[in-house]
N, C-alpha and C. Protein backbone atom coordinates (compact mmCIF):
# COMPACT_ATOMS: atom_id res chain seq x y z
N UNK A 1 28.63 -166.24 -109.78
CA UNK A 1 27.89 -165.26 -110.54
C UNK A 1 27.65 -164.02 -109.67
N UNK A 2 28.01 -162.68 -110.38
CA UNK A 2 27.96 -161.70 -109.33
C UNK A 2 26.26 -161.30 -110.15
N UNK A 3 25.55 -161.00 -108.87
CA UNK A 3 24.18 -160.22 -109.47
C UNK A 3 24.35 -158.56 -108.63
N UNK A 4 23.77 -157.75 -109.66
CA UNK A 4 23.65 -156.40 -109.65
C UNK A 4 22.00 -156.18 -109.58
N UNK A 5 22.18 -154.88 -108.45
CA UNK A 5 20.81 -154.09 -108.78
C UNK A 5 20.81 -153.27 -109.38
N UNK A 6 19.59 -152.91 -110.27
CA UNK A 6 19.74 -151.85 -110.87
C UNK A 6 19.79 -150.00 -110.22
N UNK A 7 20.28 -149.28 -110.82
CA UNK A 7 20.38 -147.94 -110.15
C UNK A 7 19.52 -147.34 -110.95
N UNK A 8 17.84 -146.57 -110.71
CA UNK A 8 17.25 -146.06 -111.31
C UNK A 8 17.72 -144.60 -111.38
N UNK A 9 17.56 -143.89 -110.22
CA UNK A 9 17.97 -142.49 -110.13
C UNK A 9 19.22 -142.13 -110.56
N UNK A 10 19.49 -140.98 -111.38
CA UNK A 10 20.83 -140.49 -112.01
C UNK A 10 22.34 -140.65 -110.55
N UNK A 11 23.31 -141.01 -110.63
CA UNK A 11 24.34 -141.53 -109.59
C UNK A 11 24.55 -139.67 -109.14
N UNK A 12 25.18 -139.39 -108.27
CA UNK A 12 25.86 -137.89 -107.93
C UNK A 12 27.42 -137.73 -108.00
N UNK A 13 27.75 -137.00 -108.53
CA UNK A 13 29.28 -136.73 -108.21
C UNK A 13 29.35 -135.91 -107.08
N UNK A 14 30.22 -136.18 -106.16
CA UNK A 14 30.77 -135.85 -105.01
C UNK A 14 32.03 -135.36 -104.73
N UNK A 15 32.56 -134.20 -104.24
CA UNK A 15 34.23 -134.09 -103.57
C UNK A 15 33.82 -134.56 -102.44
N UNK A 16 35.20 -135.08 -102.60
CA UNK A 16 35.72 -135.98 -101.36
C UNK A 16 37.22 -135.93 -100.44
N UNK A 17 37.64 -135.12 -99.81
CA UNK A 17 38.55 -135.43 -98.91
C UNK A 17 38.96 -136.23 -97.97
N UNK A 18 39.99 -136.97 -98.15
CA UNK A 18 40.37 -138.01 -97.17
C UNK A 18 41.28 -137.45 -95.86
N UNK A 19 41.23 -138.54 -95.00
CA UNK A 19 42.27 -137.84 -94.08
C UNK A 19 43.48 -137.46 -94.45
N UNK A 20 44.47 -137.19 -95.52
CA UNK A 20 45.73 -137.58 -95.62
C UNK A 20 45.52 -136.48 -96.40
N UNK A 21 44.45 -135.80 -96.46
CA UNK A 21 44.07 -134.85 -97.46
C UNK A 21 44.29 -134.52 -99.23
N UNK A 22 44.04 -135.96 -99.44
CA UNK A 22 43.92 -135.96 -100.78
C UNK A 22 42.78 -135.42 -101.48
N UNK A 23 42.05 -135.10 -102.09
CA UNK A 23 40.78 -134.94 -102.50
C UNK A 23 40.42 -135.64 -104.21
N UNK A 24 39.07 -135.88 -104.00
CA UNK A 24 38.85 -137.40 -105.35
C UNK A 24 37.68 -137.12 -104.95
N UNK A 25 37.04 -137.76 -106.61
CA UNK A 25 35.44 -137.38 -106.81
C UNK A 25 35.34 -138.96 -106.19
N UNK A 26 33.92 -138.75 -105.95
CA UNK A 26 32.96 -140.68 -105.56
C UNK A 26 31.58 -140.39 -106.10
N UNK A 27 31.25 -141.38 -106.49
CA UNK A 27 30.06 -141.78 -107.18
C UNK A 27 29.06 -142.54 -106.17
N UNK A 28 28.30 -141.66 -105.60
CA UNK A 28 27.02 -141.98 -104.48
C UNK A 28 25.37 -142.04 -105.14
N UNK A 29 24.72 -143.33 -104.90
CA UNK A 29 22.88 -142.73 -105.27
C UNK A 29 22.97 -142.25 -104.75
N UNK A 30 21.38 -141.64 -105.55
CA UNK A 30 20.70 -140.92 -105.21
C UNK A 30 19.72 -140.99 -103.50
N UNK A 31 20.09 -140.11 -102.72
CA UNK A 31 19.39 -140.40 -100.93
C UNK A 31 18.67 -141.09 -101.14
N UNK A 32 17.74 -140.93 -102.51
CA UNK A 32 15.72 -140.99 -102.27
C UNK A 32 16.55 -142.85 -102.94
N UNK A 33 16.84 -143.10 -103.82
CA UNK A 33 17.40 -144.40 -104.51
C UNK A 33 17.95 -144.71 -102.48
N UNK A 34 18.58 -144.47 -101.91
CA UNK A 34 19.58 -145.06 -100.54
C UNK A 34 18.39 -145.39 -99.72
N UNK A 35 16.82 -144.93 -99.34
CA UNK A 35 16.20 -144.67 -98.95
C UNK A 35 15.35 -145.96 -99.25
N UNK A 36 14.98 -145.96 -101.21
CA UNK A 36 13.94 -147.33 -101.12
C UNK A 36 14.88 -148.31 -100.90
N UNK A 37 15.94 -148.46 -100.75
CA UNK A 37 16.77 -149.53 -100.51
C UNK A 37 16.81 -150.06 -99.08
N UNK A 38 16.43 -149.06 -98.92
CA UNK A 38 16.18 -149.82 -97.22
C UNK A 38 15.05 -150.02 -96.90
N UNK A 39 14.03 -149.59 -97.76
CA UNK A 39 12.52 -150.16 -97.17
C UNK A 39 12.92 -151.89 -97.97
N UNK A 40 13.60 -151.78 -99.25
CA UNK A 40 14.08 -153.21 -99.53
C UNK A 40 13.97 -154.03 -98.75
N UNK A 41 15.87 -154.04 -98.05
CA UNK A 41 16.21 -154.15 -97.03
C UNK A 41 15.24 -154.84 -95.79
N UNK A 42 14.22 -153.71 -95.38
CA UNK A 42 13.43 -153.30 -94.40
C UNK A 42 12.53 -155.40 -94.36
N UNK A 43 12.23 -154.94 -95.57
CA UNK A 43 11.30 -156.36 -95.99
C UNK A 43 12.26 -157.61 -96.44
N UNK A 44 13.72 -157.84 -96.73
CA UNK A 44 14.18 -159.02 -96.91
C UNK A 44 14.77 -159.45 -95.63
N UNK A 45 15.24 -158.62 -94.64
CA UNK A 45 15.44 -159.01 -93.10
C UNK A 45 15.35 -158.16 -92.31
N UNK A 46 15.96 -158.69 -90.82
CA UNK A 46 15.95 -157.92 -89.93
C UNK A 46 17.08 -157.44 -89.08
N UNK A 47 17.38 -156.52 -89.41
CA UNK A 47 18.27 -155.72 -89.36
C UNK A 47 18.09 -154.24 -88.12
N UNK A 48 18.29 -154.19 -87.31
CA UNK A 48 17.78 -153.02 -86.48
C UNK A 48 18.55 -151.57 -87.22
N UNK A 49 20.05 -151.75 -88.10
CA UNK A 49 20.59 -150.77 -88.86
C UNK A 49 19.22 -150.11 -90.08
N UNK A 50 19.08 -150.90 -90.64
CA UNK A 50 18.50 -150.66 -91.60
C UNK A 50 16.92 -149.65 -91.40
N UNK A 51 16.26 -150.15 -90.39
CA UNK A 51 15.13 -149.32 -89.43
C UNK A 51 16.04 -148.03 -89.29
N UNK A 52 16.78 -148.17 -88.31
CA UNK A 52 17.39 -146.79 -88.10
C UNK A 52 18.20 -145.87 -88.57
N UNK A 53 18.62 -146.35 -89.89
CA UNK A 53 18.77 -145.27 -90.73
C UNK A 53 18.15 -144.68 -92.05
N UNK A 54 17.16 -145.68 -91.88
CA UNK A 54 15.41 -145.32 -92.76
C UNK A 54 15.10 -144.42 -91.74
N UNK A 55 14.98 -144.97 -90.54
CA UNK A 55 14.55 -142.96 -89.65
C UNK A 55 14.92 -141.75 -90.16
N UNK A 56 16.39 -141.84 -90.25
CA UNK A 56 17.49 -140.79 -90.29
C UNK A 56 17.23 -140.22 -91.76
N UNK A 57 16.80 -140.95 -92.58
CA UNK A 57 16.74 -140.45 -94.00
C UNK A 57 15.94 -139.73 -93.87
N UNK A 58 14.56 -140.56 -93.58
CA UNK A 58 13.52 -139.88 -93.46
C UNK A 58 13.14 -138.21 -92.67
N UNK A 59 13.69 -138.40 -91.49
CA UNK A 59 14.09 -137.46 -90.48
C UNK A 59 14.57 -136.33 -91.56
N UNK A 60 16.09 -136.28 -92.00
CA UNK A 60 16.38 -135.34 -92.50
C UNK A 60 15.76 -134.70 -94.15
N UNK A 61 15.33 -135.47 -94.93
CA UNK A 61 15.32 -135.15 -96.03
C UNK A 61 13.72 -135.38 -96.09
N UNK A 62 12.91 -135.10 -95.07
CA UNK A 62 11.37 -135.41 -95.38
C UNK A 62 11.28 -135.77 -96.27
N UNK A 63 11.16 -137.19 -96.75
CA UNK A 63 10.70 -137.44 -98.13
C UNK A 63 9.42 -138.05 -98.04
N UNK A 64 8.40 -138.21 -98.97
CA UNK A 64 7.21 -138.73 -99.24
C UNK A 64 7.38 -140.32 -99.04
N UNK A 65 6.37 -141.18 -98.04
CA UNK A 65 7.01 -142.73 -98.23
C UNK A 65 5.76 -143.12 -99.49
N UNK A 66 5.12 -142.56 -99.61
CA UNK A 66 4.22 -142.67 -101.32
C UNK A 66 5.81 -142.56 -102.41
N UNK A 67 6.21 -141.50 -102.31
CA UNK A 67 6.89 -141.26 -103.53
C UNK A 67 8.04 -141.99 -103.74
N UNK A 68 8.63 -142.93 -102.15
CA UNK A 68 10.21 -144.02 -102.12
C UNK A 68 9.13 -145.24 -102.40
N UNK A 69 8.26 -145.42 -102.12
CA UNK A 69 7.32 -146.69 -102.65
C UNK A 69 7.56 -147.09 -103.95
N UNK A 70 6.83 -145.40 -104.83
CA UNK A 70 6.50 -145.61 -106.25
C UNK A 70 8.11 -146.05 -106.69
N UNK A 71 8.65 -145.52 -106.33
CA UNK A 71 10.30 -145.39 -106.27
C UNK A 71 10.81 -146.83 -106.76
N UNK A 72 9.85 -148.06 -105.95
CA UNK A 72 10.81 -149.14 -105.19
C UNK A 72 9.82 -149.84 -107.56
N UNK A 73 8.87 -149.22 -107.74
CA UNK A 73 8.30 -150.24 -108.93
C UNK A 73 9.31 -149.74 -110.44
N UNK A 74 10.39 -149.44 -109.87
CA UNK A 74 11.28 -149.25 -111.15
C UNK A 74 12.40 -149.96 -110.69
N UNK A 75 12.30 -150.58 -109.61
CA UNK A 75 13.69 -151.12 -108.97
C UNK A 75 13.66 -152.77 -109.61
N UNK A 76 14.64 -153.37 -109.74
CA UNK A 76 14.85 -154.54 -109.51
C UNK A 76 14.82 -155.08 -108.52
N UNK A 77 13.21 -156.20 -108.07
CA UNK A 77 12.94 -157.10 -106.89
C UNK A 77 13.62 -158.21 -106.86
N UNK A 78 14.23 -158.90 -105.83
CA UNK A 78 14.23 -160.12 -106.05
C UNK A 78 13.23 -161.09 -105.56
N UNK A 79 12.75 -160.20 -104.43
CA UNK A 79 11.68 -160.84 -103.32
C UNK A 79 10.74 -159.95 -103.40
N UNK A 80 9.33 -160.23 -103.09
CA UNK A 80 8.29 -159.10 -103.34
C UNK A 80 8.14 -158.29 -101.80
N UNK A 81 7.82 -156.96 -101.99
CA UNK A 81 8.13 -156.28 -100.89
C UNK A 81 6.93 -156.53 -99.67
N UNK A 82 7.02 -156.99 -98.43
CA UNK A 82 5.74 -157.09 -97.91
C UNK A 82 5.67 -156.46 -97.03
N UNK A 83 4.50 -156.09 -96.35
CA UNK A 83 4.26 -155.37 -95.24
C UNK A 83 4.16 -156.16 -93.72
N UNK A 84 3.65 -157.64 -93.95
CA UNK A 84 4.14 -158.33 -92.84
C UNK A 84 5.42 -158.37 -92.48
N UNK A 85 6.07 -158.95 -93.41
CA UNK A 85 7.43 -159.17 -93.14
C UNK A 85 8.34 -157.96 -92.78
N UNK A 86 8.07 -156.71 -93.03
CA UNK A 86 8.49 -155.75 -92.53
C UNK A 86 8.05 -155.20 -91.33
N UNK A 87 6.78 -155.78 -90.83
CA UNK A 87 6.95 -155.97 -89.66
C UNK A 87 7.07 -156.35 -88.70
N UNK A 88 7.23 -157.66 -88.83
CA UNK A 88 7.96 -159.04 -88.27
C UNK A 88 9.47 -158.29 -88.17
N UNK A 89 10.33 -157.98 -89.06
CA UNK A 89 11.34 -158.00 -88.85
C UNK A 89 11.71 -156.82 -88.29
N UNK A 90 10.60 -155.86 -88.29
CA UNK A 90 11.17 -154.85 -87.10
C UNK A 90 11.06 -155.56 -85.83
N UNK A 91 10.13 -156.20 -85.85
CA UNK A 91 9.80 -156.94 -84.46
C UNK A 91 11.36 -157.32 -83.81
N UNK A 92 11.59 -158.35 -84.64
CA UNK A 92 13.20 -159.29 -84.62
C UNK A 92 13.98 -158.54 -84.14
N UNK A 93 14.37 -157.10 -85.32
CA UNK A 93 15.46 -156.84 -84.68
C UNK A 93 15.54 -155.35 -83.69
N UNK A 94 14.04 -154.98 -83.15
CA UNK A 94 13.98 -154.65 -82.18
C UNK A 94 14.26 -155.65 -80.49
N UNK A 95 13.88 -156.39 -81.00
CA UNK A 95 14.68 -158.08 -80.19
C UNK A 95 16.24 -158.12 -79.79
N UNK A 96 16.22 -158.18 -81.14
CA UNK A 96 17.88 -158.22 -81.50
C UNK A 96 19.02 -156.77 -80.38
N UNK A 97 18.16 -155.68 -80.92
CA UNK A 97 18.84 -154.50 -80.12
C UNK A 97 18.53 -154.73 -78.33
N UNK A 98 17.62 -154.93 -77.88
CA UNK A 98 16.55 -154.79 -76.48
C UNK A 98 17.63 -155.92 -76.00
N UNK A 99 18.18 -157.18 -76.57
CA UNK A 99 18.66 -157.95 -76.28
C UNK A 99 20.97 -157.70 -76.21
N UNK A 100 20.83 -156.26 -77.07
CA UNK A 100 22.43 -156.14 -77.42
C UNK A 100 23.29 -157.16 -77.61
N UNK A 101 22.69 -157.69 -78.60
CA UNK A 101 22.97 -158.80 -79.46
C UNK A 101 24.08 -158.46 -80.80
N UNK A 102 23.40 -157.07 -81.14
CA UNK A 102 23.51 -156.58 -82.43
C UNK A 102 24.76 -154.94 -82.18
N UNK A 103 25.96 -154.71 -82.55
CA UNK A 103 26.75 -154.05 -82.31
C UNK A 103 26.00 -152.81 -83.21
N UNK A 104 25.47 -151.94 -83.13
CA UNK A 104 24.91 -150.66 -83.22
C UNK A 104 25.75 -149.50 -82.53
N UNK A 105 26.47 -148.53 -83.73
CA UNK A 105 26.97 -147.59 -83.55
C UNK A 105 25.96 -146.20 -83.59
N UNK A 106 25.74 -145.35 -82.77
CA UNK A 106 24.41 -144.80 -82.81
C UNK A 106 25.58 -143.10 -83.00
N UNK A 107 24.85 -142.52 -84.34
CA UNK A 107 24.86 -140.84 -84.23
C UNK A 107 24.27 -139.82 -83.55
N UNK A 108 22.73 -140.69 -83.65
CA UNK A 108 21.69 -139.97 -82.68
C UNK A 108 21.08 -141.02 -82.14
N UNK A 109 20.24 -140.66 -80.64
CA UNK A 109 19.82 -141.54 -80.35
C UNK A 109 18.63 -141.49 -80.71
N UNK A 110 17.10 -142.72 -80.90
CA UNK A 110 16.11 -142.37 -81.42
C UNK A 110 15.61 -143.33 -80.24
N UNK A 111 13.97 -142.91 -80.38
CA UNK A 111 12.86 -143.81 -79.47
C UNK A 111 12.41 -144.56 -79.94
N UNK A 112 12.61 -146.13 -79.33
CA UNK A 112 11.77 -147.54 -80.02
C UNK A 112 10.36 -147.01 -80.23
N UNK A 113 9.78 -145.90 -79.57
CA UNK A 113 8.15 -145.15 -80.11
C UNK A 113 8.66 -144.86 -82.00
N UNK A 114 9.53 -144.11 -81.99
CA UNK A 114 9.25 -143.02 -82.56
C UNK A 114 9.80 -144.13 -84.15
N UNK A 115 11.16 -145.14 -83.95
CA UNK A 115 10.54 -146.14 -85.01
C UNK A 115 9.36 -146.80 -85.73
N UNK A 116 8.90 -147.29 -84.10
CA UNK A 116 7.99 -148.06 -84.72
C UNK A 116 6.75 -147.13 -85.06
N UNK A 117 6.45 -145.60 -85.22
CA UNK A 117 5.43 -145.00 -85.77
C UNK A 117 6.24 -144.88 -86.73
N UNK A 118 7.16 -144.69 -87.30
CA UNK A 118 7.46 -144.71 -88.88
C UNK A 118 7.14 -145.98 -90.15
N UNK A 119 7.40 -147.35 -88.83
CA UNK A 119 7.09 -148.61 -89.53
C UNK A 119 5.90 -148.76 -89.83
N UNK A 120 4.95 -148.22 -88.80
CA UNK A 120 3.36 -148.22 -88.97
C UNK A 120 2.90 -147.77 -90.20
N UNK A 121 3.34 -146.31 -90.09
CA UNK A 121 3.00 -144.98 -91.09
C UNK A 121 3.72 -145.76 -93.06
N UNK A 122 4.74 -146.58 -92.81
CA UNK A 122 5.56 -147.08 -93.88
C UNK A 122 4.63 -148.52 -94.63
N UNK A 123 4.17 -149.14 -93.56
CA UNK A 123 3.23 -150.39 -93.62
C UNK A 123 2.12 -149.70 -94.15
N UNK A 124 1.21 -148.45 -93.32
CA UNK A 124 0.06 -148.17 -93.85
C UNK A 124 0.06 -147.95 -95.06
N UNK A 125 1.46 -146.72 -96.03
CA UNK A 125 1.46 -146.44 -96.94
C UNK A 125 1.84 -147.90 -98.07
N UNK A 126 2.30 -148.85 -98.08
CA UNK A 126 2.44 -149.82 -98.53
C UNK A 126 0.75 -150.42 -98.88
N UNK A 127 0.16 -150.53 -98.04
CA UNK A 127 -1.21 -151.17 -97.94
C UNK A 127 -2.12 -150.75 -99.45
N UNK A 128 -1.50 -148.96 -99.28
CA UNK A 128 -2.14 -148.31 -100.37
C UNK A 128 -1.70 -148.50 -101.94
N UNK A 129 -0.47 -149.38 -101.74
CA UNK A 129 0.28 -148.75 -103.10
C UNK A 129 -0.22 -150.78 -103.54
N UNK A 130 1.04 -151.03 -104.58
CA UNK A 130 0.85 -151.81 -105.60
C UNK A 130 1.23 -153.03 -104.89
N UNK A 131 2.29 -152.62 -104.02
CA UNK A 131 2.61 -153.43 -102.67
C UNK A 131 2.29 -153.74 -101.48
N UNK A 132 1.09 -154.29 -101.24
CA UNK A 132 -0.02 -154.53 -100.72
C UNK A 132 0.21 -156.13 -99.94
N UNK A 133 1.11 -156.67 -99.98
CA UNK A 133 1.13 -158.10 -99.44
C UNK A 133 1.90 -157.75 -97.99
């Protein structure tokens, strides 16, 4: 049985060039949709990718973590989103990296500080919303 999530936000059309220089449209979510998917993510494991390119989203496209929250109560859950477990599993797979366990291709480099004040700031805002466990 294949299971699907649902895509709330409208999909984007994209040009696309390949190396061989063909060019073809692709069908990408929406950042802010790529974004609650990794606070998903964030809370079903631990993943040190998934932390660090929830930075990178965040980083570039300042988005509100109130507004990828409200975001996540139109999504299809399978698991309820928690704030322990999201931070347990930063824990893990800050483990996981400290240990180079985990093959991490890095664009930029970031500070285990400067994560874990996003996880804080991501947990606090969770505390507030509907997702509170």
């Amino acid at each position: 049985m294949i299971s699907r999530q649902n895509v709330y936000l409208p999909v984007k059309k994209l040009k696309y060039r390949q190396v061989w220089g063909f060019d073809f449209d692709v069908f990408v979510m929406d950042i802010r949709e790529i974004a609650a998917e990794k606070i998903r993510a964030m809370s079903e494991r631990a993943r040190y990718r998934d932390f660090y390119d929830f930075y990178l989203i965040i980083k570039q496209y300042r988005f509100s973590l109130k507004n990828l929250i409200s975001l996540l109560g139109h999504k299809e859950l399978r698991y309820p989103i928690s704030s322990i477990s999201i931070r347990d599993h930063w824990r893990m797979a800050l483990d996981e990296k400290q240990r180079k366990t985990a093959k991490i291709y890095y664009s930029e480099t970031i500070k285990d500080f400067q994560l874990e004040s996003l996880v804080e700031s991501l947990i606090l805002e969770l505390s507030k919303s509907a997702f509170s466990s």
